[in-house]
Protein backbone atom coordinates (compact mmCIF):
# COMPACT_ATOMS: atom_id res chain seq x y z
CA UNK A 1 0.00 0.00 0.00
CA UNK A 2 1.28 3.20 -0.63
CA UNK A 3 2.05 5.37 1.93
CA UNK A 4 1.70 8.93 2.73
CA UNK A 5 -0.16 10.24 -0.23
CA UNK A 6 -1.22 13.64 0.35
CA UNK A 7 -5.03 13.92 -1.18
CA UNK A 8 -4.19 17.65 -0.93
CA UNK A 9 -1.17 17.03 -3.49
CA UNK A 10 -3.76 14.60 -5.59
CA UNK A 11 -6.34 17.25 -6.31
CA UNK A 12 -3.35 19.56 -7.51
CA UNK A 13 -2.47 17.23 -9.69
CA UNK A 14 -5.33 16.73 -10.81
CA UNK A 15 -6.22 20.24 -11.39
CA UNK A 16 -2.97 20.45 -13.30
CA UNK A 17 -4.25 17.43 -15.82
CA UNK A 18 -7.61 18.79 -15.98
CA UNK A 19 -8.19 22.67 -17.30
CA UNK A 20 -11.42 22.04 -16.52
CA UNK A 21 -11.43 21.08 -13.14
CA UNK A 22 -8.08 23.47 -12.90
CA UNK A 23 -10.51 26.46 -13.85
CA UNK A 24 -12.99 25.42 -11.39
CA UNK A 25 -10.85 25.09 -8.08
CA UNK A 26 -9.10 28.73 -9.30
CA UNK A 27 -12.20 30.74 -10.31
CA UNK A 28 -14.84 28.59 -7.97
CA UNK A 29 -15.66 28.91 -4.93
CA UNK A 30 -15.94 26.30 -2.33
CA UNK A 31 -19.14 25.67 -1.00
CA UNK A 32 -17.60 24.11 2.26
CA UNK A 33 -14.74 23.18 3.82
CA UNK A 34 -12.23 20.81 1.54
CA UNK A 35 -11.64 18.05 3.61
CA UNK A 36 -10.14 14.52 2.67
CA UNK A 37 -9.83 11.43 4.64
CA UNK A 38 -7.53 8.25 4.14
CA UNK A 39 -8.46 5.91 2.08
CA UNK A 40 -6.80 2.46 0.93
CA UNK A 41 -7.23 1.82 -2.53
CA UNK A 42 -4.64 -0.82 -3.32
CA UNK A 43 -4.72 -4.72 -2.46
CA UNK A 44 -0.95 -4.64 -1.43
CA UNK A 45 -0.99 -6.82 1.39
CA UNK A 46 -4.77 -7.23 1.89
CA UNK A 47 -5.91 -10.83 2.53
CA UNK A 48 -8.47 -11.66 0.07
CA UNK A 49 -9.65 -15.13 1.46
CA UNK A 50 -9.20 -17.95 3.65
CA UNK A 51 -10.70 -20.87 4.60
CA UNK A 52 -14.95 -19.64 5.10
CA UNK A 53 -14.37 -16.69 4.22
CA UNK A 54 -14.13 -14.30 1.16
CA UNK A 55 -13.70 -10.47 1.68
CA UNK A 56 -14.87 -8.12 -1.95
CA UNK A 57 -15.54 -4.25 -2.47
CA UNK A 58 -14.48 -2.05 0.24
CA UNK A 59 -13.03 -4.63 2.69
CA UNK A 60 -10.02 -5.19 -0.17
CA UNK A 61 -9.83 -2.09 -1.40
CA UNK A 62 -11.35 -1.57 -4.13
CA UNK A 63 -11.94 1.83 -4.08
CA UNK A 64 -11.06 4.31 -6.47
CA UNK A 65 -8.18 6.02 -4.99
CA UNK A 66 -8.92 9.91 -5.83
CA UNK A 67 -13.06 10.10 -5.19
CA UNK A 68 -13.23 7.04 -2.98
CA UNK A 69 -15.97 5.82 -4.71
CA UNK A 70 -16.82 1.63 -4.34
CA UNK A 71 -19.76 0.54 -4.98
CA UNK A 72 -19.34 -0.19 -8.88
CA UNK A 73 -15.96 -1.56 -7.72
CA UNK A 74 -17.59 -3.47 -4.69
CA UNK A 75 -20.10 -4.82 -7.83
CA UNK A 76 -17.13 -5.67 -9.77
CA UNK A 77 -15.16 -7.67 -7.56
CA UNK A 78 -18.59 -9.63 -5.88
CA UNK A 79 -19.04 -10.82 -9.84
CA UNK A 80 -15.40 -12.04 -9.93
CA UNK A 81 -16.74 -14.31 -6.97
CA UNK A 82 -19.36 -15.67 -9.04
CA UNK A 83 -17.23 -16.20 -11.97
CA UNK A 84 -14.36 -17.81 -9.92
């Protein structure tokens, strides 16, 4: 899992990719307070399953690491259960 990834740093990234979204941070204006809160979004290290027991979506990670959204992920990786 990566480590110390500043979602601050992510967003000005972002901005930087996106004129779009750059225009809108510089000439917006912020409804409320930007906040940001950890998230893990990689399966580096995650156990996945043992014996009884089979962990998808959210509990593995899943999550898409700059919005934090999971449920089409958590979708995704409950079909790979089915398939498998």
């Amino acid at each position: 899992m990566q480590e110390n990834v500043s979602q601050r740093r992510m967003l000005d990234d972002f901005c930087e990719l996106s004129a779009p979204a750059g225009a809108l941070v510089r000439e917006g204006q912020w409804a409320g307070r930007l906040e940001g809160a950890p998230l893990r979004c990689s399966l580096h290290g995650a156990r996945l399953a043992r014996a009884g027991l089979l962990a998808t979506g959210e509990a593995v990670a899943s999550d898409y690491a700059f919005i934090g959204k999971g449920i089409s992920k958590a979708m995704e990786t409950g079909l790979l259960v089915v398939v498998a």
